[in-house]
C-alpha atoms as a PDB file:
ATOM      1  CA  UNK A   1     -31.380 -28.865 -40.804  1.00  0.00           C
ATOM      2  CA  UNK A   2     -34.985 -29.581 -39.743  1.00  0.00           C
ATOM      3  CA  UNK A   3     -35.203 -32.840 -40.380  1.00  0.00           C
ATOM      4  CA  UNK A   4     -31.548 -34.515 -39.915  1.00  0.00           C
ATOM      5  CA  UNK A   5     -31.459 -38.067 -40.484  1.00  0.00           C
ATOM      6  CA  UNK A   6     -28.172 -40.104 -39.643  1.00  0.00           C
ATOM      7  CA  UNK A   7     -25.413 -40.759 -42.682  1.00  0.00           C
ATOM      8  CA  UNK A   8     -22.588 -43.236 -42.650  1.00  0.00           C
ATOM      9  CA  UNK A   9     -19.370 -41.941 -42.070  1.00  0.00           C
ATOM     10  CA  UNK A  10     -17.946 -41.618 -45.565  1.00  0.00           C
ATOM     11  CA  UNK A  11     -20.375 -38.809 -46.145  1.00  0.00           C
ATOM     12  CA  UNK A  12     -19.687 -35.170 -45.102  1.00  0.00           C
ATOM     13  CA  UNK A  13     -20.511 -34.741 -41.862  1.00  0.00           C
ATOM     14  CA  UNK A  14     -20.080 -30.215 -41.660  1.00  0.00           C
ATOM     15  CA  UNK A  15     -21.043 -28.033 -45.212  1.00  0.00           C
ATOM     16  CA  UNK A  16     -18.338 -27.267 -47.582  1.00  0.00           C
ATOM     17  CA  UNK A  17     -16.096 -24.206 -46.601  1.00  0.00           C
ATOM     18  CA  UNK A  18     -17.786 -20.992 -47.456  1.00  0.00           C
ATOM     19  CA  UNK A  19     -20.926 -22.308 -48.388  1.00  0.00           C
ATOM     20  CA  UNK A  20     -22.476 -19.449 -46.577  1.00  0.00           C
ATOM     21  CA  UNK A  21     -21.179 -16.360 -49.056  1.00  0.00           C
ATOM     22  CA  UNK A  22     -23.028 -15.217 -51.651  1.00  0.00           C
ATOM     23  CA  UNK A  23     -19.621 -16.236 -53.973  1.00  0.00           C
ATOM     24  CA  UNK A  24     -20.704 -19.721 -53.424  1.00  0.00           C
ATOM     25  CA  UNK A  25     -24.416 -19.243 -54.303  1.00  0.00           C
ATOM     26  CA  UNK A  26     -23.468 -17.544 -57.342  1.00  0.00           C
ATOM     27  CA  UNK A  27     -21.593 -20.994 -58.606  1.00  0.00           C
ATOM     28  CA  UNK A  28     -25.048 -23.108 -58.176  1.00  0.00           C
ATOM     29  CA  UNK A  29     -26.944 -23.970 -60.790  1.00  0.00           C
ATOM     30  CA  UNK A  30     -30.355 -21.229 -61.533  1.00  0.00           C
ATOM     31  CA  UNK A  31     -32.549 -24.518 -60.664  1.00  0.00           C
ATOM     32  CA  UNK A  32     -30.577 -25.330 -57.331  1.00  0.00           C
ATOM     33  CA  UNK A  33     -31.047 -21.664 -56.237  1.00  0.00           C
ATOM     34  CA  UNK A  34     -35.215 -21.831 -57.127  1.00  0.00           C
ATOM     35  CA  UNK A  35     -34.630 -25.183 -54.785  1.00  0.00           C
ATOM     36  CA  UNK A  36     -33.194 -23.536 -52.198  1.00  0.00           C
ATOM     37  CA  UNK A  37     -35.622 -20.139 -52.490  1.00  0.00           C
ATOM     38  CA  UNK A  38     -38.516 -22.015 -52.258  1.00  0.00           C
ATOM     39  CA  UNK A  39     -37.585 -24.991 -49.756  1.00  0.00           C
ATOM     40  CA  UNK A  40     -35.337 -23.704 -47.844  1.00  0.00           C
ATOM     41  CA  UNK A  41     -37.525 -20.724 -46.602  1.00  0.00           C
ATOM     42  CA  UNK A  42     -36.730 -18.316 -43.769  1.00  0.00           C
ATOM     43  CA  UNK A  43     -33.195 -19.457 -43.387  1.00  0.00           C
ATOM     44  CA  UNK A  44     -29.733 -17.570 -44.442  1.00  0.00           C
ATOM     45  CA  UNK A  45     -29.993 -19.999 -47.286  1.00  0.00           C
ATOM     46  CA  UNK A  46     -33.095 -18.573 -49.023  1.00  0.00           C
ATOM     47  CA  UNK A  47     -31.281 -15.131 -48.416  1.00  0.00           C
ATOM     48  CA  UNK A  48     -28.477 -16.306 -50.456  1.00  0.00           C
ATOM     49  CA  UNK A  49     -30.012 -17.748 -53.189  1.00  0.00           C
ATOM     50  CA  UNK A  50     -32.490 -14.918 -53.762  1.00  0.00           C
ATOM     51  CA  UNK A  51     -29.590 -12.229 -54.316  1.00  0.00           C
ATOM     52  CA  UNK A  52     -27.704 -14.603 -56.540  1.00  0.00           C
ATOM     53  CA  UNK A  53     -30.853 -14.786 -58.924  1.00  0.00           C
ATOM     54  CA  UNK A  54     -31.018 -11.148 -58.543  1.00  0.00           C
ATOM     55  CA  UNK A  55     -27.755 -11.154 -59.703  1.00  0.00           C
ATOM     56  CA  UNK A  56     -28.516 -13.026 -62.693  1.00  0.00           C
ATOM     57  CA  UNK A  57     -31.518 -10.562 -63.548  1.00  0.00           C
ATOM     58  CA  UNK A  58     -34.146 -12.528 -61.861  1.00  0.00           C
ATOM     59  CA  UNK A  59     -36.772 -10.262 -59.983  1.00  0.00           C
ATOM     60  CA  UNK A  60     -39.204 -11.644 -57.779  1.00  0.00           C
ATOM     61  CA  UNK A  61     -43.239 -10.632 -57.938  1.00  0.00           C
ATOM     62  CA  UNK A  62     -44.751 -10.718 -54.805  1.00  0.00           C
ATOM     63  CA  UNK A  63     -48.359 -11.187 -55.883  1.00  0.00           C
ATOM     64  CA  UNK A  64     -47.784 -14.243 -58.399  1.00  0.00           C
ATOM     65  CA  UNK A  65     -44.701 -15.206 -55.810  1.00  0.00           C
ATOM     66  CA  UNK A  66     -42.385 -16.239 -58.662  1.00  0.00           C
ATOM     67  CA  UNK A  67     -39.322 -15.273 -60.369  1.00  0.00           C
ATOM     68  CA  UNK A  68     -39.261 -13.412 -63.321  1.00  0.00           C
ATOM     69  CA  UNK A  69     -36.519 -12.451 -66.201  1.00  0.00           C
ATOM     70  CA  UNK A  70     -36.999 -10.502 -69.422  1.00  0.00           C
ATOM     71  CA  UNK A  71     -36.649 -12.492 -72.032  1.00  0.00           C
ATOM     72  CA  UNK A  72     -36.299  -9.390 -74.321  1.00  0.00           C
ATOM     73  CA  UNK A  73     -36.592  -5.911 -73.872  1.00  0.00           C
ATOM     74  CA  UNK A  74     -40.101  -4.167 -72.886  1.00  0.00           C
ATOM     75  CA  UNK A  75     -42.529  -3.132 -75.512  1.00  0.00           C
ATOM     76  CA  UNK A  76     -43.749  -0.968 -73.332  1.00  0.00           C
ATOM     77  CA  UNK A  77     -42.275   0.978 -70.496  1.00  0.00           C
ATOM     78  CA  UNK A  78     -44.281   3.390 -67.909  1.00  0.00           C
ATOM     79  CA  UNK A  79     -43.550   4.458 -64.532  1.00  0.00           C
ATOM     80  CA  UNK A  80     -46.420   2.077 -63.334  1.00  0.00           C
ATOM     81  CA  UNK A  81     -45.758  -1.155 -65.473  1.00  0.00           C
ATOM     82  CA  UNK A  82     -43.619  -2.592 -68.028  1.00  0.00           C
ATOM     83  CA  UNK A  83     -45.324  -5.265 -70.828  1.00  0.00           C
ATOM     84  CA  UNK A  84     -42.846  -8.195 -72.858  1.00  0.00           C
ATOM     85  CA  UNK A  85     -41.944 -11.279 -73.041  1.00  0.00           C
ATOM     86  CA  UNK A  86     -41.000 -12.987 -69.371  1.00  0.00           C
ATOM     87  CA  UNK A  87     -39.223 -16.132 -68.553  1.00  0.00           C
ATOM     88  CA  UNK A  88     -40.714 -17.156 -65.260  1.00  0.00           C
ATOM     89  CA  UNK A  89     -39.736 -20.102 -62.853  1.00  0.00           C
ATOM     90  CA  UNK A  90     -43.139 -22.072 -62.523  1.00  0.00           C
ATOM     91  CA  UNK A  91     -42.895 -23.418 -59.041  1.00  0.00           C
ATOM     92  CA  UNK A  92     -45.499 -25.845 -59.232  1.00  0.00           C
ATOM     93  CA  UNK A  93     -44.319 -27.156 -62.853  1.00  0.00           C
ATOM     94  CA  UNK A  94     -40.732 -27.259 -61.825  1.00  0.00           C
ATOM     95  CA  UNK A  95     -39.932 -25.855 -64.806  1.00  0.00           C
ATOM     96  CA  UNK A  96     -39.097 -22.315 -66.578  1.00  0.00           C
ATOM     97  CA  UNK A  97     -41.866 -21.214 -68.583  1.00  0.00           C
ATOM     98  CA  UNK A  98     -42.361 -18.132 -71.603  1.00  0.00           C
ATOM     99  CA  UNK A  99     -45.268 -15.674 -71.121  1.00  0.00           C
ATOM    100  CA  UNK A 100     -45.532 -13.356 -73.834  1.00  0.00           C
ATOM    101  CA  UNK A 101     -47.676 -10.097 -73.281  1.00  0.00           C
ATOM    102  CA  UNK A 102     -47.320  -9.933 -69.541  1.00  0.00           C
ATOM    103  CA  UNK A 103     -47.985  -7.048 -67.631  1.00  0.00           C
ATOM    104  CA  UNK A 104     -45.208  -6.728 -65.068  1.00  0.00           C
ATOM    105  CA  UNK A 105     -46.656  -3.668 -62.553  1.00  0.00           C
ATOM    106  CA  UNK A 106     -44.085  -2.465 -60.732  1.00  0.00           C
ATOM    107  CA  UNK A 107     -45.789  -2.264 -57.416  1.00  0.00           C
ATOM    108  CA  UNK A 108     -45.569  -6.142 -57.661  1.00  0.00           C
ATOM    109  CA  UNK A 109     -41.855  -6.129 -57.719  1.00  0.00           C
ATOM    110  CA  UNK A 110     -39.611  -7.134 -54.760  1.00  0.00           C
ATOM    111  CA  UNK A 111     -37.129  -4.489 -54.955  1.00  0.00           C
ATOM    112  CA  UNK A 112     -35.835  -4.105 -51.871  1.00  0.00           C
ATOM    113  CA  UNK A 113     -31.529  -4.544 -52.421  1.00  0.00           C
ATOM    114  CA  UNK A 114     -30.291  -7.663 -50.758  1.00  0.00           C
ATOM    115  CA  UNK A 115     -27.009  -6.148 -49.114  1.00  0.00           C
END
């Protein structure tokens, strides 16, 4: 941790067993992982939690540097861009939002595979 500050006793002192595989990333909650992605950055944590939303059709757009799910299929399809309806994780408004309309250009797109 950065930042450790002391607990009592009765709290757990060492993380839960396995809480460094991806199978336990994949049990937290979407908004825990968007916690841990954007807090938690640099670290074998952020690792984690970005290939579990991956898993979960999340994609990540490295100019707007948020997450991003269809929330139906493409109206339009090219080999440059695709343009729908997104669900995207508004950092700053801790919240998931709907943009309709958006141009999602692929070039943007964080598609490296998280092995």
């Amino acid at each position: 941790m950065r930042n450790p500050c002391p607990t009592l006793p009765y709290h757990h002192q060492v993380p839960p067993h396995h809480s460094d595989t991806i199978e336990f990333y994949q049990r937290l909650s979407t908004e825990t992982l968007f916690f841990i992605f954007y807090y938690l950055e640099g670290t074998k944590a952020q690792y984690l939690s970005a290939k579990a939303l991956k898993k979960q059709s999340w994609r990540f757009h490295t100019k707007y540097m948020m997450w991003f799910q269809r929330h139906e299929e493409p109206k339009t399809i090219t080999d440059e861009f695709e343009q729908g309806t997104y669900i995207y994780f508004d950092y700053e408004k801790w919240g998931q939002r709907k943009k309709e309309g958006f141009t999602f250009e692929y070039r943007y797109l964080e598609d490296r595979d998280l092995q």
